[in-house]
N, C-alpha and C. Protein backbone atom coordinates (compact mmCIF):
# COMPACT_ATOMS: atom_id res chain seq x y z
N UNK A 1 20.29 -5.57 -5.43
CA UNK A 1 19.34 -4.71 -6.13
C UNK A 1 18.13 -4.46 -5.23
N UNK A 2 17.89 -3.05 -4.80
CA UNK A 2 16.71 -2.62 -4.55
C UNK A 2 15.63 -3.27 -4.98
N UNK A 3 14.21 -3.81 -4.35
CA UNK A 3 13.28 -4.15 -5.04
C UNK A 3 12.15 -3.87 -4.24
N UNK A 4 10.99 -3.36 -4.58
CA UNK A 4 9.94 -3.23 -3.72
C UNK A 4 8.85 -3.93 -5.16
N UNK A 5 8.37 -5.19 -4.68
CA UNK A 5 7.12 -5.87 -5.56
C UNK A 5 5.67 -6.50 -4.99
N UNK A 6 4.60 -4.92 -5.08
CA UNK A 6 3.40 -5.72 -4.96
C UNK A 6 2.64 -6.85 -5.79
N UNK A 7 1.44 -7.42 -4.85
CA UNK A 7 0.72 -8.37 -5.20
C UNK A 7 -0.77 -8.15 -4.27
N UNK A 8 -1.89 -8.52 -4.98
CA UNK A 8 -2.67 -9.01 -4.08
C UNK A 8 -4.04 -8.02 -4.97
N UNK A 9 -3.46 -7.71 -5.88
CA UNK A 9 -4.55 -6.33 -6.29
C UNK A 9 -5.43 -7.40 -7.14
N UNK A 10 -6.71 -6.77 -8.12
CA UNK A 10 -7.94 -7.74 -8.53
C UNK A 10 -8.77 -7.06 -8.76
N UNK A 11 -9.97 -7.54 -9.51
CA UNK A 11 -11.58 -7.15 -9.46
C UNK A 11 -12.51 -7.52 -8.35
N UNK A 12 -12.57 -6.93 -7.51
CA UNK A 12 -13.65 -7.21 -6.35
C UNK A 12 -15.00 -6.17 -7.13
N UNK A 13 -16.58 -6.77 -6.20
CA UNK A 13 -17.18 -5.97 -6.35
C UNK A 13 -17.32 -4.90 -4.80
N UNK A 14 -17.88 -3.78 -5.33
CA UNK A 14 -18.41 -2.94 -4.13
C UNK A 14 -18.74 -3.38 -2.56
N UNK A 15 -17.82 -3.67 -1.74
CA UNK A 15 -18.23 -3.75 -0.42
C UNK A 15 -17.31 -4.95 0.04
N UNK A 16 -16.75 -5.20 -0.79
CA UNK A 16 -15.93 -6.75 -0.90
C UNK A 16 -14.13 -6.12 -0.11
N UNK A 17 -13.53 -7.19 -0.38
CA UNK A 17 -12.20 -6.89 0.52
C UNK A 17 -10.96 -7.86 -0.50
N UNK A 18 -9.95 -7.15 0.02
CA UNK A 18 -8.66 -7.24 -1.30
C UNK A 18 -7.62 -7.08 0.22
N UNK A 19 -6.51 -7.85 0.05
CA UNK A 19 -5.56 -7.58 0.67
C UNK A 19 -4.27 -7.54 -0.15
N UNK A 20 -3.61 -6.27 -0.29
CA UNK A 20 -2.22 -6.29 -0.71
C UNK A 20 -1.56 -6.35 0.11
N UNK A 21 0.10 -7.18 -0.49
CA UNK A 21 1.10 -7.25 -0.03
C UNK A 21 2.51 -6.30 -0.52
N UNK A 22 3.34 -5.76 -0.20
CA UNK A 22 4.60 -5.52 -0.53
C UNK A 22 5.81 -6.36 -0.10
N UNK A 23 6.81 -6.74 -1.64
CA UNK A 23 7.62 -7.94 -0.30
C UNK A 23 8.77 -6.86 -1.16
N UNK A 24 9.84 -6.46 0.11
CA UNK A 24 11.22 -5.74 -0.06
C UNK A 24 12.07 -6.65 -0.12
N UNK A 25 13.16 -6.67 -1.38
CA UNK A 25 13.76 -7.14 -1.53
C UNK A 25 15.66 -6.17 -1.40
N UNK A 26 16.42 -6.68 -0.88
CA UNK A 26 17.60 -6.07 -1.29
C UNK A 26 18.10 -5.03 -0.24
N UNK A 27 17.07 -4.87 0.87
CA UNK A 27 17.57 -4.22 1.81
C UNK A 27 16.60 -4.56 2.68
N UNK A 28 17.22 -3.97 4.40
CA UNK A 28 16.07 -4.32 5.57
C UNK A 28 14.53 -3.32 5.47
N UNK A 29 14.04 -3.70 5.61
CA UNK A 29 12.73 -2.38 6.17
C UNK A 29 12.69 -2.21 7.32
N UNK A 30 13.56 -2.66 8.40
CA UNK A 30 13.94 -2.68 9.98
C UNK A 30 14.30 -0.94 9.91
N UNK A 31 13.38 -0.19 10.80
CA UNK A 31 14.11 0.90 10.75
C UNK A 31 13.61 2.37 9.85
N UNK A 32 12.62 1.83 8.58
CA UNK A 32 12.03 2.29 7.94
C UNK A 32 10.83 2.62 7.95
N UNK A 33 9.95 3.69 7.89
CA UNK A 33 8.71 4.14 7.34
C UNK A 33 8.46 3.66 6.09
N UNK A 34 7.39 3.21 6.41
CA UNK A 34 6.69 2.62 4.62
C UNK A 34 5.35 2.86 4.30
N UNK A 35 5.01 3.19 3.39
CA UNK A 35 3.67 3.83 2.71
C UNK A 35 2.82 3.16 1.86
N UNK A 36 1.38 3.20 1.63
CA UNK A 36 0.82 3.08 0.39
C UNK A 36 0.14 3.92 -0.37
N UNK A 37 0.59 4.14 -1.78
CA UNK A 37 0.05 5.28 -2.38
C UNK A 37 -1.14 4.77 -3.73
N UNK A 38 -1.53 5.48 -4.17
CA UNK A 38 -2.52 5.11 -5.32
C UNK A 38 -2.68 6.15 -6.49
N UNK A 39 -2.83 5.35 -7.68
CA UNK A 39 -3.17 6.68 -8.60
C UNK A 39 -4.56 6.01 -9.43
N UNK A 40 -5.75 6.65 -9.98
CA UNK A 40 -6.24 6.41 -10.26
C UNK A 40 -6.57 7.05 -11.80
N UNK A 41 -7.09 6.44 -12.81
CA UNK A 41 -6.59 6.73 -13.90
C UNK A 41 -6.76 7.94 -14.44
N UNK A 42 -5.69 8.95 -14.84
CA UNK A 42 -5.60 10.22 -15.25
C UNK A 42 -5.96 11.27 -14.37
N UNK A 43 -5.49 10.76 -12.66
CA UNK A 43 -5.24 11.49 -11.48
C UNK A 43 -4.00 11.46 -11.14
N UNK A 44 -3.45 12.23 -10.18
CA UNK A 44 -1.79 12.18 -9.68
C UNK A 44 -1.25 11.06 -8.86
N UNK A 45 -0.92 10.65 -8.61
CA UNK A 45 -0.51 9.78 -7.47
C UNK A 45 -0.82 10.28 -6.04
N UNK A 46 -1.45 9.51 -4.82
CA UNK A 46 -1.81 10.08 -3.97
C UNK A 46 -2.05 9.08 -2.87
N UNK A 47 -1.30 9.75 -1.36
CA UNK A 47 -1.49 9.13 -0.36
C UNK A 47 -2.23 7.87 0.34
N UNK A 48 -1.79 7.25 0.48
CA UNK A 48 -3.15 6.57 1.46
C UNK A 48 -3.09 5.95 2.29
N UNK A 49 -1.59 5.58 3.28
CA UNK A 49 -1.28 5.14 4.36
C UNK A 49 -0.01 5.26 4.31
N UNK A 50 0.07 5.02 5.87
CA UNK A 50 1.48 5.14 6.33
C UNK A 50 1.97 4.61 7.70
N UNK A 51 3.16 3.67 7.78
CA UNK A 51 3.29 3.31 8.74
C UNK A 51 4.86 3.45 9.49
N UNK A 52 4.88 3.69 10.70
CA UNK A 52 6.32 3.57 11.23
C UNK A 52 7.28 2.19 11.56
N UNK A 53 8.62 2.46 10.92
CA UNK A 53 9.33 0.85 11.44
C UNK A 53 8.57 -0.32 12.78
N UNK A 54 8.09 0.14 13.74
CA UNK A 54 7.56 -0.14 14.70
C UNK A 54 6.47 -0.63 14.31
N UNK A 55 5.69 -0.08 13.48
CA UNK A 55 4.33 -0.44 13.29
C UNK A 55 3.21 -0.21 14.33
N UNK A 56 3.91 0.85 15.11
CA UNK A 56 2.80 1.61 16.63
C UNK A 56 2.26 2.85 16.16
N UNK A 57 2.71 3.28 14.97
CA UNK A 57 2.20 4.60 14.67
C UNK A 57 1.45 4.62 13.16
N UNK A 58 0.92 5.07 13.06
CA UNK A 58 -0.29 4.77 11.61
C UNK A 58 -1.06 5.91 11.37
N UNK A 59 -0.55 6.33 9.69
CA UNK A 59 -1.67 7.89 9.48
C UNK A 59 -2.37 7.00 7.54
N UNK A 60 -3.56 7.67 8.33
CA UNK A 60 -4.47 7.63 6.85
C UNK A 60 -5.04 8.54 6.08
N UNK A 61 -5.42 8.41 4.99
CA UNK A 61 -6.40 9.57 4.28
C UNK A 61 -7.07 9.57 4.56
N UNK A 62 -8.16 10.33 4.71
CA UNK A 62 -9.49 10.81 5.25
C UNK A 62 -10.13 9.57 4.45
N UNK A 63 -9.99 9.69 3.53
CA UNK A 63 -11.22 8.91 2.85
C UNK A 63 -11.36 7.19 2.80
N UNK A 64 -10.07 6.37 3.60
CA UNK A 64 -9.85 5.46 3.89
C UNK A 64 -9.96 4.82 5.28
N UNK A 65 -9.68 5.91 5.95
CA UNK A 65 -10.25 5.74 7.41
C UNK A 65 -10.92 4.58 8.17
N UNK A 66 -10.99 3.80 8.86
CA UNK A 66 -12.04 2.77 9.36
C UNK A 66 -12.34 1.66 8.61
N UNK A 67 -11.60 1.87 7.14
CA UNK A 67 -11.95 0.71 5.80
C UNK A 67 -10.65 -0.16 5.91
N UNK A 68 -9.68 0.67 5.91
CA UNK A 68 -8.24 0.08 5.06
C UNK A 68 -7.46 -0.12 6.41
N UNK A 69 -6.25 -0.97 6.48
CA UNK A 69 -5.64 -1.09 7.39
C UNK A 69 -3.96 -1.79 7.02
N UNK A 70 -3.10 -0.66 7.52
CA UNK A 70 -1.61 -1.23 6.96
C UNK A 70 -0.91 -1.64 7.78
N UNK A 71 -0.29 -2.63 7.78
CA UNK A 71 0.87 -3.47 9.14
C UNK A 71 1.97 -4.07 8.31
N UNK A 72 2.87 -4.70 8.86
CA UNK A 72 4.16 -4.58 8.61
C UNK A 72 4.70 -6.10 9.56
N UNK A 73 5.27 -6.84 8.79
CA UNK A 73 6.19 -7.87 8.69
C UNK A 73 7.41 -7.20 9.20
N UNK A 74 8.55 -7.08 9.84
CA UNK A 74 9.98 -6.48 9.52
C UNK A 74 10.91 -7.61 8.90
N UNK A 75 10.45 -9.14 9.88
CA UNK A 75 10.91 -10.68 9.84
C UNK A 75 10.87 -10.93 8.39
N UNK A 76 9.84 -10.70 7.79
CA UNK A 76 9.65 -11.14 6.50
C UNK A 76 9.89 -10.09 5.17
N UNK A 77 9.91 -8.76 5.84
CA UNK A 77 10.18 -7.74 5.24
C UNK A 77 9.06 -7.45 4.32
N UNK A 78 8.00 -7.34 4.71
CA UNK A 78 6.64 -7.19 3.98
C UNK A 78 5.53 -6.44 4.55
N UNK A 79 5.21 -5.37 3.60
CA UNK A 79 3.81 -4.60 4.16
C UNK A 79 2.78 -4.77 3.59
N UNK A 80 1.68 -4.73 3.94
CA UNK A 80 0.15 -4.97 3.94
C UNK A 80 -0.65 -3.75 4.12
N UNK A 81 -1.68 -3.78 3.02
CA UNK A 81 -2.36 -3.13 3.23
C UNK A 81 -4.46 -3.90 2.70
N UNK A 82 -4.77 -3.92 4.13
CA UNK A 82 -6.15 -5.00 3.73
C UNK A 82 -7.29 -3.76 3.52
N UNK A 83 -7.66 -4.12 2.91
CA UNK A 83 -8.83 -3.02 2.33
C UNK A 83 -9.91 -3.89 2.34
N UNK A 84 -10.95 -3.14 3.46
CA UNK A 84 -12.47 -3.39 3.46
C UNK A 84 -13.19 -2.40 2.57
N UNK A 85 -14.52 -3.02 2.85
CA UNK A 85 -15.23 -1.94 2.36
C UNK A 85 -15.23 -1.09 0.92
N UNK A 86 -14.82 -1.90 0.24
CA UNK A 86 -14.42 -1.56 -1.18
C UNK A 86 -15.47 -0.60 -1.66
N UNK A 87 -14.91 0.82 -2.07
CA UNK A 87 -15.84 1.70 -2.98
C UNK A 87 -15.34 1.46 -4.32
N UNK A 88 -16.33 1.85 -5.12
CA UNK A 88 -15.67 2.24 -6.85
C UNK A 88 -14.46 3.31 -6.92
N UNK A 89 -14.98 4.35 -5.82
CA UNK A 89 -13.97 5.41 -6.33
C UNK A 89 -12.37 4.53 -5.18
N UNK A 90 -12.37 3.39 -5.28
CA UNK A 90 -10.87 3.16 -4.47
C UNK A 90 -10.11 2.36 -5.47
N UNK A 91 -11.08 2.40 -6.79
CA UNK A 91 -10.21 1.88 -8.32
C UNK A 91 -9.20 2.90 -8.33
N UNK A 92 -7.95 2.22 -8.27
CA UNK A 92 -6.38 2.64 -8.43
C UNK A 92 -5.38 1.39 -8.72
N UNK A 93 -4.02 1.88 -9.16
CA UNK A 93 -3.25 1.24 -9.19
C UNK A 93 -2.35 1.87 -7.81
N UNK A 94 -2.07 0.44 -7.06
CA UNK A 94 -1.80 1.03 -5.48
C UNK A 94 -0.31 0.32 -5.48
N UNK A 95 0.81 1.57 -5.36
CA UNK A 95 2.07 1.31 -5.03
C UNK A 95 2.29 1.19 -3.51
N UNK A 96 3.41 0.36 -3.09
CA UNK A 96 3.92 1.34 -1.45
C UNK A 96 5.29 1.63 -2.03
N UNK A 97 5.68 2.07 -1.38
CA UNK A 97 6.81 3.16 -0.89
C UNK A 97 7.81 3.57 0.33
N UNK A 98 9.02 3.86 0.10
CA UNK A 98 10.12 3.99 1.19
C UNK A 98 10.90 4.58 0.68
N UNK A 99 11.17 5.53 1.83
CA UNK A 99 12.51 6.55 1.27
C UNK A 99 14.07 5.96 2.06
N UNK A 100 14.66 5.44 1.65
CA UNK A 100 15.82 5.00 1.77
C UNK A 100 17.40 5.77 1.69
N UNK A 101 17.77 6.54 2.55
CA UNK A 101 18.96 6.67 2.24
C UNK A 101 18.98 8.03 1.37
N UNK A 102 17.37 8.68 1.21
CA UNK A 102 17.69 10.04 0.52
C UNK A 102 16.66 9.98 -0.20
N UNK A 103 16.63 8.32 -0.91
CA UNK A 103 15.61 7.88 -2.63
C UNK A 103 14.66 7.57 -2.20
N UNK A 104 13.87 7.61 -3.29
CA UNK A 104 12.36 7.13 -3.15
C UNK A 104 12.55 5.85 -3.55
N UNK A 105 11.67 4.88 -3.23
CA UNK A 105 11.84 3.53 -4.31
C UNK A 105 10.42 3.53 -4.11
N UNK A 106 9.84 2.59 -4.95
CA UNK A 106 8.79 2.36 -5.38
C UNK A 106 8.02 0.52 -6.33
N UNK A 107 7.30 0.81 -6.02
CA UNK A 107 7.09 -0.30 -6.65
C UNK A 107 6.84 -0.74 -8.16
N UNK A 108 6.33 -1.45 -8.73
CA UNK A 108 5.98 -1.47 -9.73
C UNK A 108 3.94 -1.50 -9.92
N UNK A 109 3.11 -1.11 -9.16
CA UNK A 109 1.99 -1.46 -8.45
C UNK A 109 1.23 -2.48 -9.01
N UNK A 110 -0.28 -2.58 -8.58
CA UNK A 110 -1.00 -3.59 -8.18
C UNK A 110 -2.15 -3.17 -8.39
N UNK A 111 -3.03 -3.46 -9.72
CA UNK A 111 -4.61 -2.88 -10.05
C UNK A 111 -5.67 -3.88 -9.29
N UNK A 112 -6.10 -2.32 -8.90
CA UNK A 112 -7.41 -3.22 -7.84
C UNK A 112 -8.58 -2.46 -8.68
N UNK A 113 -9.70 -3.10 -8.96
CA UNK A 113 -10.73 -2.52 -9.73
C UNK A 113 -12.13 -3.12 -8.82
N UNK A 114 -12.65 -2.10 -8.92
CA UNK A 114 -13.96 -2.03 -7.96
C UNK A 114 -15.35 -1.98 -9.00
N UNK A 115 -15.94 -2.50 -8.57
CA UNK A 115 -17.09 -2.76 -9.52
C UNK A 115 -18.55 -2.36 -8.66
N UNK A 116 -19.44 -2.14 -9.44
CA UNK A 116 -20.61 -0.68 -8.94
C UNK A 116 -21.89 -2.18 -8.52
């Protein structure tokens, strides 16, 4: 069985730091692009990193830039995404993501709540 299950999400306040994890279960991530996305409440789901099997290539959202930072386990089959610099507006529930074979899979995500 496919499984992609974050952890690591929480109440930090403003300026503070949160590190999520993704651990893949049920197949390799050797080989794969993997993502982290976010939705924040009664917004769409939306970008916010991305990394190559390699872990040499790395794209961000503008608005995460210089704060957030995603790397990749392949050994352990686990991605990370450490978030500095915590704003309010980076309150989301933060999935990652991999397209496998055609599918999307997804996680079940991880509420991170930012406080003013």
């Amino acid at each position: 069985q496919l499984q992609l299950v974050e952890s690591g999400g929480g109440l930090v306040q403003a300026g503070g730091s949160l590190r999520l994890s993704c651990v893949v279960s049920g197949f390799t991530v050797s080989g794969l692009s993997m993502a982290w996305f976010r939705q924040a409440p009664g917004k769409e789901r939306d970008f916010v990193a991305r990394i190559t099997w390699t872990g040499t290539n790395t794209d961000y959202t503008e608005s995460v830039k210089g704060r957030f930072t995603i790397s990749r386990d392949n050994a352990k089959n686990t991605l990370y995404l450490q978030m500095n610099s915590l704003k309010p507006e980076d309150t989301a529930v933060y999935y990652c993501n991999t397209l496998y074979y055609g599918t999307d899979y997804w996680g079940q995500g991880t509420q991170v709540i930012v406080s003013s």
